[in-house]
C-alpha atoms as a PDB file:
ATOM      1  CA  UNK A   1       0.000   0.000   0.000  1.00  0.00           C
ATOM      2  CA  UNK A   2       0.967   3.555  -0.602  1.00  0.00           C
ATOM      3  CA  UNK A   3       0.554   6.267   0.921  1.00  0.00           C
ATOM      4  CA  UNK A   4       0.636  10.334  -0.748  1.00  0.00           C
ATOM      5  CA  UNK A   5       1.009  13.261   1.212  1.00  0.00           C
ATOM      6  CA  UNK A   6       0.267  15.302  -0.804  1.00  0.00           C
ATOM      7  CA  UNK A   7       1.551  19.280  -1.231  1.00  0.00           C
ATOM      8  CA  UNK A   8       3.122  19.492   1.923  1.00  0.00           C
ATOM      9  CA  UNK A   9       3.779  22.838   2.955  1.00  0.00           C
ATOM     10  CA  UNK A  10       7.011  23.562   5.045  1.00  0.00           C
ATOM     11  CA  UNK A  11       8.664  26.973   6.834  1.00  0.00           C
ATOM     12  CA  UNK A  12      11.755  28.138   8.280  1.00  0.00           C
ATOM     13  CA  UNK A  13      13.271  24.900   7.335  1.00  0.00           C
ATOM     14  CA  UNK A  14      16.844  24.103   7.164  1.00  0.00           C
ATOM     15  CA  UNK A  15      19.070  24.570   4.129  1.00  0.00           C
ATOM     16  CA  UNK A  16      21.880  24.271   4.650  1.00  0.00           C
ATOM     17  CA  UNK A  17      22.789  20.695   4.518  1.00  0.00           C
ATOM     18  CA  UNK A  18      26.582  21.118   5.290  1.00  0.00           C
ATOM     19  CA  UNK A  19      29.119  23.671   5.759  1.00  0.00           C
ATOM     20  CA  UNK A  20      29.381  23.631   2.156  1.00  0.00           C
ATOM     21  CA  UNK A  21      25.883  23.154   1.167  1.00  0.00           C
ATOM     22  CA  UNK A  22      23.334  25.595   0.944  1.00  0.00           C
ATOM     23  CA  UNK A  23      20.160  24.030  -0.896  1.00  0.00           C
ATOM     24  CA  UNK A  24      16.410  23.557   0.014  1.00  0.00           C
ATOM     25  CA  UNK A  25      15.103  20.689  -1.163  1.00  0.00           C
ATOM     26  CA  UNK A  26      16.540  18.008   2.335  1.00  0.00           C
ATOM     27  CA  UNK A  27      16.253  14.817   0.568  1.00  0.00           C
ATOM     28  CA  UNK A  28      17.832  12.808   3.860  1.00  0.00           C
ATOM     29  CA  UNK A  29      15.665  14.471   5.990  1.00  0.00           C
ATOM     30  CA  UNK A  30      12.643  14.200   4.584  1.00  0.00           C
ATOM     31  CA  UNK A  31      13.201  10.529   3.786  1.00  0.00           C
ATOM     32  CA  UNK A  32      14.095   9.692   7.345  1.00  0.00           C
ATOM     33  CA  UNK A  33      11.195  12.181   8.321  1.00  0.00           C
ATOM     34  CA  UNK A  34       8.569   9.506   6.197  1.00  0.00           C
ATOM     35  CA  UNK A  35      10.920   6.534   7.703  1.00  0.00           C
ATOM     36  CA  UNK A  36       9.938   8.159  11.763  1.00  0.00           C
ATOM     37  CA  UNK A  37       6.061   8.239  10.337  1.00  0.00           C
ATOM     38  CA  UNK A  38       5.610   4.751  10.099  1.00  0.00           C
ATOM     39  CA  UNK A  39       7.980   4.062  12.927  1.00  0.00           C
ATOM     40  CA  UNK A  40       5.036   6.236  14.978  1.00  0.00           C
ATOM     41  CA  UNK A  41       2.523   3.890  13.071  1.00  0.00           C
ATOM     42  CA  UNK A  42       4.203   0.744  14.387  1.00  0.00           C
ATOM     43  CA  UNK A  43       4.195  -0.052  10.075  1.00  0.00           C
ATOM     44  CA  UNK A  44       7.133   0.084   8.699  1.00  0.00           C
ATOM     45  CA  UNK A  45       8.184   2.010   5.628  1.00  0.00           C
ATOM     46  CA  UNK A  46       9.858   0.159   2.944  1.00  0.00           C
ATOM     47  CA  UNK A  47      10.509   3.191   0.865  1.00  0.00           C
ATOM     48  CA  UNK A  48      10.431   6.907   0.353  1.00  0.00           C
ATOM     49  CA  UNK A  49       9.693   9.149  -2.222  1.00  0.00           C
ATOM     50  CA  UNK A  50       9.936  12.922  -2.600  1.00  0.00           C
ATOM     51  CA  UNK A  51       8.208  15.522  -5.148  1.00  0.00           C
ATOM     52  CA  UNK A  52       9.117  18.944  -5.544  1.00  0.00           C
ATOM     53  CA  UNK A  53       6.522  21.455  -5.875  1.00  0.00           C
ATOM     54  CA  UNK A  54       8.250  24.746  -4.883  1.00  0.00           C
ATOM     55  CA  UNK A  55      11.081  25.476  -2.487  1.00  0.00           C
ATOM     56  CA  UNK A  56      12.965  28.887  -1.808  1.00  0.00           C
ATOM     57  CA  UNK A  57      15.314  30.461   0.556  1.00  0.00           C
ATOM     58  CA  UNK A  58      14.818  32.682   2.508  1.00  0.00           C
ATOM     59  CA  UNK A  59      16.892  36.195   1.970  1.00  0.00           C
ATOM     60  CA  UNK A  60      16.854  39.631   2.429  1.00  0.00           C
ATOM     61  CA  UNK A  61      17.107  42.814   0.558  1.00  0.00           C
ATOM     62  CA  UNK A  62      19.309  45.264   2.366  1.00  0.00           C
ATOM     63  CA  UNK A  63      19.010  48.594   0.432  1.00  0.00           C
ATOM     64  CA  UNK A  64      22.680  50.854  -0.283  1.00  0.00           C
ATOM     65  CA  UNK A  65      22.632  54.557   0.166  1.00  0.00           C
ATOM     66  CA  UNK A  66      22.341  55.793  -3.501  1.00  0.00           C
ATOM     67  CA  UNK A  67      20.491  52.862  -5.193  1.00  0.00           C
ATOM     68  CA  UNK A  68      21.135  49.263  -5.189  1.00  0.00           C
ATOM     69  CA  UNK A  69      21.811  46.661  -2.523  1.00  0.00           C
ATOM     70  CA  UNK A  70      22.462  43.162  -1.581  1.00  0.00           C
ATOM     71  CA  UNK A  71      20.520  40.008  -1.281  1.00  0.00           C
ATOM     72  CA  UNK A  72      21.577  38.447   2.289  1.00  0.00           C
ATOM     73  CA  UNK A  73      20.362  35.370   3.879  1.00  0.00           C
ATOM     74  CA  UNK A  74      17.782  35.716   6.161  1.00  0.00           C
ATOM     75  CA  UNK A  75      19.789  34.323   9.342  1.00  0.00           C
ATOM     76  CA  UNK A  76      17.741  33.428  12.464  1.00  0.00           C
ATOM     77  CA  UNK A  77      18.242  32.945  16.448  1.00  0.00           C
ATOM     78  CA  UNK A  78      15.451  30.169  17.210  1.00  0.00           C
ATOM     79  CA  UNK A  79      14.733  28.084  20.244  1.00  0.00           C
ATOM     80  CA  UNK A  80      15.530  24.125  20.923  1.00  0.00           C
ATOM     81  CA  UNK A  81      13.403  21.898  22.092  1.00  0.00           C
ATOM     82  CA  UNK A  82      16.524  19.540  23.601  1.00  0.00           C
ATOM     83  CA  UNK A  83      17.893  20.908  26.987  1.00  0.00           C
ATOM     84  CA  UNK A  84      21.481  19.362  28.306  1.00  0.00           C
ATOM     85  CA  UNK A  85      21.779  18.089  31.368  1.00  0.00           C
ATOM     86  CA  UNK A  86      22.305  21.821  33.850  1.00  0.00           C
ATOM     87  CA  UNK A  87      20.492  23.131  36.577  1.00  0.00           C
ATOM     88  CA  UNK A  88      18.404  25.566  34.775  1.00  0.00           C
ATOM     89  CA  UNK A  89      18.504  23.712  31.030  1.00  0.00           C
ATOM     90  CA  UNK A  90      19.921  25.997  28.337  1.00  0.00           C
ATOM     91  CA  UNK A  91      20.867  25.358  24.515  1.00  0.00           C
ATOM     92  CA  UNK A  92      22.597  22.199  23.932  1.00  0.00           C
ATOM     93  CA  UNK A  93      25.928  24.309  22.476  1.00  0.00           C
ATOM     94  CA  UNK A  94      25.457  27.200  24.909  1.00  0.00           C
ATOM     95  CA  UNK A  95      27.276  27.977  27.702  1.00  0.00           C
ATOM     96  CA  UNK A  96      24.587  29.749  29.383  1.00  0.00           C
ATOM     97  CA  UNK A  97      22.489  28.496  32.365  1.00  0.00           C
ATOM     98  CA  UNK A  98      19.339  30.234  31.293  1.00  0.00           C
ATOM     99  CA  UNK A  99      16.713  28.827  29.082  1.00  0.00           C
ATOM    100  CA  UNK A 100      16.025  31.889  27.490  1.00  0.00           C
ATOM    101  CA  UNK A 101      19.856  32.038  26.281  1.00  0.00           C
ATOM    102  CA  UNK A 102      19.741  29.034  23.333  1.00  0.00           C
ATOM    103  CA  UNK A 103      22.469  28.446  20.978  1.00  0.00           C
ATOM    104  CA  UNK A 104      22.705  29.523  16.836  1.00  0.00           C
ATOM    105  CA  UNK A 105      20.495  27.581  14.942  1.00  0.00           C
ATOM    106  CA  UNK A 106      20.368  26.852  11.133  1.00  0.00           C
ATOM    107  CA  UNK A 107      22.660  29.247   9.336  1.00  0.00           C
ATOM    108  CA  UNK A 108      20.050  29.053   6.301  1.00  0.00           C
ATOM    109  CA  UNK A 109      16.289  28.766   5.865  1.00  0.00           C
ATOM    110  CA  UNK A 110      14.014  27.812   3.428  1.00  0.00           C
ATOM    111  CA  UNK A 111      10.156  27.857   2.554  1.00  0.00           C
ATOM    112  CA  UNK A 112       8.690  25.120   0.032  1.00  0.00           C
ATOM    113  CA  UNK A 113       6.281  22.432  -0.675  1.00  0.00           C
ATOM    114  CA  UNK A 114       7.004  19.043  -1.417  1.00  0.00           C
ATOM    115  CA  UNK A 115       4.534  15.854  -1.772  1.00  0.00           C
ATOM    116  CA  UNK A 116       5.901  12.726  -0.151  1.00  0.00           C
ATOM    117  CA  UNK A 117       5.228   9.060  -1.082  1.00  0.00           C
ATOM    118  CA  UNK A 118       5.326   6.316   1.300  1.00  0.00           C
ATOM    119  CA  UNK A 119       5.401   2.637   0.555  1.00  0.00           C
ATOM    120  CA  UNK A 120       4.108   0.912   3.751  1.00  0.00           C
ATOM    121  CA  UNK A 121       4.405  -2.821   1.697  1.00  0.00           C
ATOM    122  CA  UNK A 122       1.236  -5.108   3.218  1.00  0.00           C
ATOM    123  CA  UNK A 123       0.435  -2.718   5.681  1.00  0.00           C
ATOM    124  CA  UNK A 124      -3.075  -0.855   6.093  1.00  0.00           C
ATOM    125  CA  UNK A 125      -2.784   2.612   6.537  1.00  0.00           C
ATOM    126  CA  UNK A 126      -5.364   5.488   6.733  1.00  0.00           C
ATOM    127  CA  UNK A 127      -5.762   9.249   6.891  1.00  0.00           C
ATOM    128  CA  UNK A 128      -6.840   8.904  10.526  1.00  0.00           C
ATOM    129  CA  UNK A 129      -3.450   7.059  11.615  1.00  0.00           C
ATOM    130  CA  UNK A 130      -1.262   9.789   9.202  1.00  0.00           C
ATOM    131  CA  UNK A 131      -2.838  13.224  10.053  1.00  0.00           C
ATOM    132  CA  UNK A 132      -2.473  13.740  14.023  1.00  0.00           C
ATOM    133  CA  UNK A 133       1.085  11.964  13.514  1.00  0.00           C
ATOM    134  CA  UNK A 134       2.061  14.634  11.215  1.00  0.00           C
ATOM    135  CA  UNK A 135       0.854  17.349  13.119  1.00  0.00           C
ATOM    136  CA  UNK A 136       3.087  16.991  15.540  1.00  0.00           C
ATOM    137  CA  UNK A 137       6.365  16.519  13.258  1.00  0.00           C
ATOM    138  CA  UNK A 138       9.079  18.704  12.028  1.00  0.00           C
ATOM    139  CA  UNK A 139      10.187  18.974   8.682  1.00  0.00           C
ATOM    140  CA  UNK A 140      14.406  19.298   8.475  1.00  0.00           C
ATOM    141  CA  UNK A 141      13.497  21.017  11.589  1.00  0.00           C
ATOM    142  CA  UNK A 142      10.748  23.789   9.780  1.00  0.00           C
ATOM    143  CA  UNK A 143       7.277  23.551  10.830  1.00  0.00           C
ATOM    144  CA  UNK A 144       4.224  22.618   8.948  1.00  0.00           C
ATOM    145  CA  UNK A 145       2.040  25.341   7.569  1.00  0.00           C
ATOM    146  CA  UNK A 146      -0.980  23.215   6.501  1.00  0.00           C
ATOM    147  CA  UNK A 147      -2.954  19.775   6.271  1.00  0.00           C
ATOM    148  CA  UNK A 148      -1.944  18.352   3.451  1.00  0.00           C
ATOM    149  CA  UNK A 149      -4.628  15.715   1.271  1.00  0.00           C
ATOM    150  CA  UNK A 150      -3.992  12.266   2.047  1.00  0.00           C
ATOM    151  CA  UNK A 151      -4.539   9.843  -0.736  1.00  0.00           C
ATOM    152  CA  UNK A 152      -4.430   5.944  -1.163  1.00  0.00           C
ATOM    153  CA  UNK A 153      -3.017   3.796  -3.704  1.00  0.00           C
ATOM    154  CA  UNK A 154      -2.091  -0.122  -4.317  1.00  0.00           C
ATOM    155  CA  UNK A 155      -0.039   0.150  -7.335  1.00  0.00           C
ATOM    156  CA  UNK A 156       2.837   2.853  -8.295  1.00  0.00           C
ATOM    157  CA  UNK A 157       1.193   3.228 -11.211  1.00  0.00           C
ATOM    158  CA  UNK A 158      -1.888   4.315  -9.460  1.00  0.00           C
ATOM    159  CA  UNK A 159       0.319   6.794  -6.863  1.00  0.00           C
ATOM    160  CA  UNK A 160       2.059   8.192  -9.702  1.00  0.00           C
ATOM    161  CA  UNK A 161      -1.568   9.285 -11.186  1.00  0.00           C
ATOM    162  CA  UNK A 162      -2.391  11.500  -8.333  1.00  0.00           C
ATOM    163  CA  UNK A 163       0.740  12.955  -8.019  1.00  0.00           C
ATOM    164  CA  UNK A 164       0.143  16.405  -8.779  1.00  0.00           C
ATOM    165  CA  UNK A 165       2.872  18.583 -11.232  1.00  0.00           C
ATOM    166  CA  UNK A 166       6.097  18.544 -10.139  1.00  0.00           C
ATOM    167  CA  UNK A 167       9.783  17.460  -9.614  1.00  0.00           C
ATOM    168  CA  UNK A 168      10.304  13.769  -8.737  1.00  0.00           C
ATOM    169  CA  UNK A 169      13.951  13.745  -6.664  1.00  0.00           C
ATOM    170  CA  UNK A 170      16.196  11.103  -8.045  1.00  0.00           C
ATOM    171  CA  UNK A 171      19.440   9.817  -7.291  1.00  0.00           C
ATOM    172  CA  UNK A 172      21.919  11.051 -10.160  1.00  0.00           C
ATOM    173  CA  UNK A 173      25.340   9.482  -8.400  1.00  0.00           C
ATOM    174  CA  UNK A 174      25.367   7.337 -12.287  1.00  0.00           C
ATOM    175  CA  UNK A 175      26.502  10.800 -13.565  1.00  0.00           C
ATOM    176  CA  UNK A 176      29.718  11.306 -11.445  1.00  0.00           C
ATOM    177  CA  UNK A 177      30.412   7.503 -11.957  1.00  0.00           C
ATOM    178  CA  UNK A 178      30.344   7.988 -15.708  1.00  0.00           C
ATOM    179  CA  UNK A 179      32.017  11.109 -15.308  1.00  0.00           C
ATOM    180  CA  UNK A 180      34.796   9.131 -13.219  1.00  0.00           C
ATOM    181  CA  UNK A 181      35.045   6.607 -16.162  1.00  0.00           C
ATOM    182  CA  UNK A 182      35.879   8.655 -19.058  1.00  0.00           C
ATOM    183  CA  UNK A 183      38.609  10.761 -16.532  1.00  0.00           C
ATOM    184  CA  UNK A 184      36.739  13.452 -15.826  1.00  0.00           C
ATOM    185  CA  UNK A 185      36.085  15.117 -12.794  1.00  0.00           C
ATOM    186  CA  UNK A 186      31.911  14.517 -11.326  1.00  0.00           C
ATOM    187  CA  UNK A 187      32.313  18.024 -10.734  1.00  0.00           C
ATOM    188  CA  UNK A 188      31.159  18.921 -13.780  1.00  0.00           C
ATOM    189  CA  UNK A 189      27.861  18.164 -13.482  1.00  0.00           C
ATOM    190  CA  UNK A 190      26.895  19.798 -10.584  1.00  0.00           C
ATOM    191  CA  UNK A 191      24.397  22.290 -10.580  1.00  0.00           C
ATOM    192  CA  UNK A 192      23.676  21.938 -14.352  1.00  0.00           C
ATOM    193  CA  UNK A 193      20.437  21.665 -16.588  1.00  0.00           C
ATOM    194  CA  UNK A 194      20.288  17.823 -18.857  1.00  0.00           C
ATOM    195  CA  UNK A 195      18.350  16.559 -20.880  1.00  0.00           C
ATOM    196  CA  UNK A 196      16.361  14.457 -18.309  1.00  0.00           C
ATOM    197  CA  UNK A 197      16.485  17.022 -15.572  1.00  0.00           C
ATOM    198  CA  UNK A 198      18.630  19.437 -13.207  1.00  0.00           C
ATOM    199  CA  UNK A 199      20.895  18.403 -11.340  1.00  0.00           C
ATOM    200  CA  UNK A 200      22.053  19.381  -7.846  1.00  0.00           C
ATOM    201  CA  UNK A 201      24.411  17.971  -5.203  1.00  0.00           C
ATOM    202  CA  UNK A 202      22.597  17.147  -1.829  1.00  0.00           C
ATOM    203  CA  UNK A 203      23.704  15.798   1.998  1.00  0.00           C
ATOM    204  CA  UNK A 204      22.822  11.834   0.965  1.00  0.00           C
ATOM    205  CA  UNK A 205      24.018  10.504   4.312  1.00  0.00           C
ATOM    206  CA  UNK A 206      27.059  10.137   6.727  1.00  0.00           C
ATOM    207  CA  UNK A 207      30.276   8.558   7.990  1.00  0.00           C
ATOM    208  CA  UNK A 208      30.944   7.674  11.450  1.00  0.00           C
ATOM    209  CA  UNK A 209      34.465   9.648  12.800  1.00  0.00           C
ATOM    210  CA  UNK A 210      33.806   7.681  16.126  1.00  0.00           C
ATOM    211  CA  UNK A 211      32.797   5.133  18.074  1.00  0.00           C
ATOM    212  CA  UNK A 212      29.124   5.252  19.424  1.00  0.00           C
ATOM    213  CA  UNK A 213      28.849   6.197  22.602  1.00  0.00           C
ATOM    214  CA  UNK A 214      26.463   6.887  25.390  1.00  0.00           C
ATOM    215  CA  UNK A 215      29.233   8.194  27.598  1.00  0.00           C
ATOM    216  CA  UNK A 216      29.456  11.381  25.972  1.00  0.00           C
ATOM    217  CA  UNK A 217      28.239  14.073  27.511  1.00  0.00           C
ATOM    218  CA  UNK A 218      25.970  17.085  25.866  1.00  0.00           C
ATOM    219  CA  UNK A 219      24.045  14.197  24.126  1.00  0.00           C
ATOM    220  CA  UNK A 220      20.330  15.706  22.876  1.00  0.00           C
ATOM    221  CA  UNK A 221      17.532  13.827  24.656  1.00  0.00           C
ATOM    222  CA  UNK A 222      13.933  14.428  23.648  1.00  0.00           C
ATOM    223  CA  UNK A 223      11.342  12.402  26.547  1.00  0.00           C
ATOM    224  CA  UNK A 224      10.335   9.028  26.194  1.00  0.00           C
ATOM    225  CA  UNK A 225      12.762   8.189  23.560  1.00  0.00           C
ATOM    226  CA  UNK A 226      15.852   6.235  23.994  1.00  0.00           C
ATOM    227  CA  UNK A 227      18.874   7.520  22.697  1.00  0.00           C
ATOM    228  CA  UNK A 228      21.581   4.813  22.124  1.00  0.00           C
ATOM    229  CA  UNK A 229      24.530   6.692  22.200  1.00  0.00           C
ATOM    230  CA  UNK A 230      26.589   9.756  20.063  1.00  0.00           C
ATOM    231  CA  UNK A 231      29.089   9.685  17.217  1.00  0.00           C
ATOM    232  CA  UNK A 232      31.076  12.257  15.627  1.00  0.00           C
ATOM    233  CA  UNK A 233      30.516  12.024  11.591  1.00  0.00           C
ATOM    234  CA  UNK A 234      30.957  13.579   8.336  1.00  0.00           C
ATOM    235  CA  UNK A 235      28.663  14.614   5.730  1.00  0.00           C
ATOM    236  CA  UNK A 236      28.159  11.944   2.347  1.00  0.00           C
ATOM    237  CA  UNK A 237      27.858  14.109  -0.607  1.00  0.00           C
ATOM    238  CA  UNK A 238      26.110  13.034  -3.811  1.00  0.00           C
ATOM    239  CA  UNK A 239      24.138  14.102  -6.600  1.00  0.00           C
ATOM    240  CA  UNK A 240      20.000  14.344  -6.430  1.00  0.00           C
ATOM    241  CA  UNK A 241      17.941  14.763  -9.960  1.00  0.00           C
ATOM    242  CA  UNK A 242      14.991  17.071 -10.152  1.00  0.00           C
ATOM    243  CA  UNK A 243      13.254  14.742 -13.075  1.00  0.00           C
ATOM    244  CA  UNK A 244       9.659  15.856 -13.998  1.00  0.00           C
ATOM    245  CA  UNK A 245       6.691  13.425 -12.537  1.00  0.00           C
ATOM    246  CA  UNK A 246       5.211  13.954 -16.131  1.00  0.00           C
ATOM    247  CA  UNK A 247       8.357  11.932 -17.649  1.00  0.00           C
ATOM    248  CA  UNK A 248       7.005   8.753 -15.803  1.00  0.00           C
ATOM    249  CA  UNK A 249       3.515   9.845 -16.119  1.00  0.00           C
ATOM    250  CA  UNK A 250       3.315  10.205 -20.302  1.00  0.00           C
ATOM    251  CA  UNK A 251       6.506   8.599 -21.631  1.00  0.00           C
ATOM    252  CA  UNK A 252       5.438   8.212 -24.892  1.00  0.00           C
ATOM    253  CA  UNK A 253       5.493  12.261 -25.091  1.00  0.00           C
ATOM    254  CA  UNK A 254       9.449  12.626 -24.509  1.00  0.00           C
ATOM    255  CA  UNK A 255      11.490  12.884 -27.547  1.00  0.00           C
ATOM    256  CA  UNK A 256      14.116  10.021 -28.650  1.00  0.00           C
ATOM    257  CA  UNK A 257      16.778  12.447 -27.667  1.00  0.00           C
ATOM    258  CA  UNK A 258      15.562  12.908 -24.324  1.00  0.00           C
ATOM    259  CA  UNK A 259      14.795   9.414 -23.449  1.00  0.00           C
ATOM    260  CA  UNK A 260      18.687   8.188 -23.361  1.00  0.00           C
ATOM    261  CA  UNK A 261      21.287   9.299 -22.463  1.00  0.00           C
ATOM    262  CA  UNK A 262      23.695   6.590 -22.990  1.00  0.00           C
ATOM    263  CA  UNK A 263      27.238   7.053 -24.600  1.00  0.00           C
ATOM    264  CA  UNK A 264      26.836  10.713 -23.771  1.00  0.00           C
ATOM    265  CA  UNK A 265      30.570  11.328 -24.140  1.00  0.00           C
ATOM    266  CA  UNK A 266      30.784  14.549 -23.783  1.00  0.00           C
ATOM    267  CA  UNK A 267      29.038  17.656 -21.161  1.00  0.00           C
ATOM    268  CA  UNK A 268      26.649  19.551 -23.378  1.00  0.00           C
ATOM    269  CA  UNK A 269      24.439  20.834 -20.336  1.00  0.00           C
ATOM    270  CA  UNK A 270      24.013  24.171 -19.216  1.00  0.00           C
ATOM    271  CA  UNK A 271      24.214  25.524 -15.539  1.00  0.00           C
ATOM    272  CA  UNK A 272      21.725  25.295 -13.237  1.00  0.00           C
ATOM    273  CA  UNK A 273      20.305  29.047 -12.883  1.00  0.00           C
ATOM    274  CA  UNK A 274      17.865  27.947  -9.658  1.00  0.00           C
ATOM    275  CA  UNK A 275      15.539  31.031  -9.924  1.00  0.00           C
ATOM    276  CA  UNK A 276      14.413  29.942 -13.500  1.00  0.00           C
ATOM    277  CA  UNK A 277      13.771  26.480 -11.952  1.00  0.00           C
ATOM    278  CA  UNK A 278      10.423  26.063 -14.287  1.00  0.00           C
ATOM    279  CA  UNK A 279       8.176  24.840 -10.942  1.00  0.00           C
ATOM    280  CA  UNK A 280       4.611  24.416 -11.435  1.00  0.00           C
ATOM    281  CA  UNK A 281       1.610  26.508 -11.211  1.00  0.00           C
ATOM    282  CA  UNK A 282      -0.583  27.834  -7.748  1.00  0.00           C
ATOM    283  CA  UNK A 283      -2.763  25.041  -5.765  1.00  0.00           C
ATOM    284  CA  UNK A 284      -6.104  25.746  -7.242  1.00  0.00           C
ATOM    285  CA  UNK A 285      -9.267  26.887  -5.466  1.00  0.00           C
ATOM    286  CA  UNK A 286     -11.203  24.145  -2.917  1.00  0.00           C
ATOM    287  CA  UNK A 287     -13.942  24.728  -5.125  1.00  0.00           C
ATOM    288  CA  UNK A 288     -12.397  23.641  -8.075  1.00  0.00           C
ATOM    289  CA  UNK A 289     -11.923  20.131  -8.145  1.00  0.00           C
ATOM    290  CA  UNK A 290      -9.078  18.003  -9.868  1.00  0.00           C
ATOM    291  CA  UNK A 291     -10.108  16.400 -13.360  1.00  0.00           C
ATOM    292  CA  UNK A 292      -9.396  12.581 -13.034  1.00  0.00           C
ATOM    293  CA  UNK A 293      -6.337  11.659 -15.168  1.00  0.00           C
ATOM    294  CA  UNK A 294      -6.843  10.166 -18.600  1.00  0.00           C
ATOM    295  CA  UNK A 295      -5.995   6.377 -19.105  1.00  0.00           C
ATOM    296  CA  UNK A 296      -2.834   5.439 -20.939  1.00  0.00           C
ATOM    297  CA  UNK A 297       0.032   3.337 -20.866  1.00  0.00           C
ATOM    298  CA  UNK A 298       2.812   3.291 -18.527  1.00  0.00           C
ATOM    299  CA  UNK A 299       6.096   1.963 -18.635  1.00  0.00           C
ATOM    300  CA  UNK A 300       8.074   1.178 -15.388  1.00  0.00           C
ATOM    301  CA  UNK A 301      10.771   4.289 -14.704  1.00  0.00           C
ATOM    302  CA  UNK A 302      14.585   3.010 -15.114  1.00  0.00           C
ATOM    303  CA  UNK A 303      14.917   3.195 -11.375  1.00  0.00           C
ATOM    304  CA  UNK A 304      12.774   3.118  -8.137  1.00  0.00           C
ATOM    305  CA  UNK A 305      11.664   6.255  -7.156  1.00  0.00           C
ATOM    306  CA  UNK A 306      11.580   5.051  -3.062  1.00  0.00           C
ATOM    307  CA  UNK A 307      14.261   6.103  -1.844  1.00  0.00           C
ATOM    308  CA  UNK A 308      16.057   3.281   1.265  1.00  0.00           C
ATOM    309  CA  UNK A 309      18.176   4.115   4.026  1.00  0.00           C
ATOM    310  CA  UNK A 310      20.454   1.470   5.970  1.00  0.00           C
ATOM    311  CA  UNK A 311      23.984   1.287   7.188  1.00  0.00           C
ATOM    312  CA  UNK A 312      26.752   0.340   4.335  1.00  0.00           C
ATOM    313  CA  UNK A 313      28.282  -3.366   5.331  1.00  0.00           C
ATOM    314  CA  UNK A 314      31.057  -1.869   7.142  1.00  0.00           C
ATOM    315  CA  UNK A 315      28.905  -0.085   9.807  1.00  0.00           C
ATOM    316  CA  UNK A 316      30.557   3.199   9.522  1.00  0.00           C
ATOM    317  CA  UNK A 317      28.145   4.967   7.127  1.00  0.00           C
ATOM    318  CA  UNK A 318      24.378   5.790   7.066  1.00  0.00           C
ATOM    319  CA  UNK A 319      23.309   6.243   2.970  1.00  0.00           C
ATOM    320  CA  UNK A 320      19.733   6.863   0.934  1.00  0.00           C
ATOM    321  CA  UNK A 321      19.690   5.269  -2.017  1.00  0.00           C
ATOM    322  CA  UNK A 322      17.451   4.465  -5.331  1.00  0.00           C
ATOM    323  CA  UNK A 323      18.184   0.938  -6.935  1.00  0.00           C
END
């Protein structure tokens, strides 16, 4: 069974996904965020997927005395919900003993919305279980700005039908590893425009630096969770696709060109300019409801779009992948 959340709107959200990262669309979090749904559900999730409908950050225009000015990020002090263990509580990288005092949050925010897709496998799920869950939920630590529909389907198929317009994220790591193949640097494809999509590099996991431990002090604690221990660890960088959810949807539509890109020996994309990012048009009115889609035949996409999360054989790193 799967479930779609669909048009989920988000605010104040993190973006910036590493000290070299600044980008709003958190594919690790909001996979693990669909993974800690059905966790609350006692229903496992087998798989993720994620749909782009919009996503900005959030900046500032600071006007210069005689005309112009500068686009800044819209930096923000905000509270934390995880005290360390002191007398009076305080923020978890603070060194004050007052509550009121809490430490520097996300460097970089972010607005969007974003549909996600969760396969729950055998299990029966319904709106009732999913709604009050995600009311109480963060999203890459923003908070939810509405109550998004919650639809049913049995097939992907079927999920993929009521997927409204939008950007299906994809794993694009097969770009750097041809890159790497014909001695070239995966550079190059970051932040570009293909034939198939745009391309961006995202936070797709991490790597331990240390041991667990739950002998470390400072460790967050949230109530009525168990924590097993802390670890030091690094960012994994790799490379998300924003493909089109019409490209599954109608793939008798794309042209031959833009169908394969195999043998592609050479870079003939263009860069990524993010504010002409072609995302789709306004939610329309409650009172104008959605046409049903119109039948036709589907083939099966080259690669899952459910994104799974697990620990790599060694132990030492935490990955999301497509396969």
């Amino acid at each position: 069974m799967f479930v779609l959340i669909s048009r989920l709107k988000a605010a104040h959200y993190n973006a910036q996904q590493c000290k070299d990262i600044l980008m709003p669309v958190p594919i690790h979090a909001a996979v693990m965020l669909g993974h800690a749904l059905g966790e609350r559900l006692g229903k496992p999730v087998g798989g993720v997927a994620l749909v782009l409908h919009d996503a900005r950050i959030e900046e500032e225009w600071l006007p210069k005395a005689g005309g112009g000015g500068e686009r800044l990020l819209a930096n923000k002090r905000g509270a934390t919900a995880f005290y360390v263990d002191k007398p009076n509580g305080g923020g978890y990288a603070s060194t004050s003993q007052t509550p009121a005092a809490m430490s520097y949050q996300m460097h970089a925010t972010a607005n969007g919305c974003f549909s996600l897709v969760l396969d729950f496998g055998d299990a029966h799920v319904t709106q009732e279980e999913v709604l009050p869950q995600l009311r109480t939920m963060r999203f890459a630590g923003g908070t939810l700005q509405n109550t998004p529909r919650i639809l049913m389907a049995q097939t992907e198929p079927e999920v993929l039908q009521q997927i409204r317009s939008g950007y299906l994220v994809m794993d694009a790591s097969a770009r750097a590893a041809q890159a790497l193949e014909q001695g070239q640097e995966p550079a190059h494809v970051f932040l570009h425009k293909h034939a198939n999509g745009y391309v961006v590099p995202a936070v797709v996991g991490y790597h331990l630096l240390t041991a667990i431990s739950d002998q470390r002090k400072g460790i967050r604690k949230t109530p009525g969770i168990d924590v097993e221990g802390h670890a030091f660890a690094e960012s994994i960088l790799g490379l998300i696709e924003f493909r089109h959810v019409n490209r599954l949807k109608y793939p008798a539509l794309l042209a031959d060109s833009d169908v394969d890109e195999e043998g592609q020996t050479e870079d003939t994309s263009e860069p990524l300019n993010w504010d002409s990012l072609e995302l789709d048009d306004p939610e329309p009115p409650p009172d104008r409801p959605e046409a049903p889609p119109e039948p036709h035949t589907q083939s099966a996409p080259d690669k899952s779009i459910f994104w799974q999360h697990g620990w790599t054989n060694s132990g030492t790193s935490f990955l999301i992948q497509q396969h």
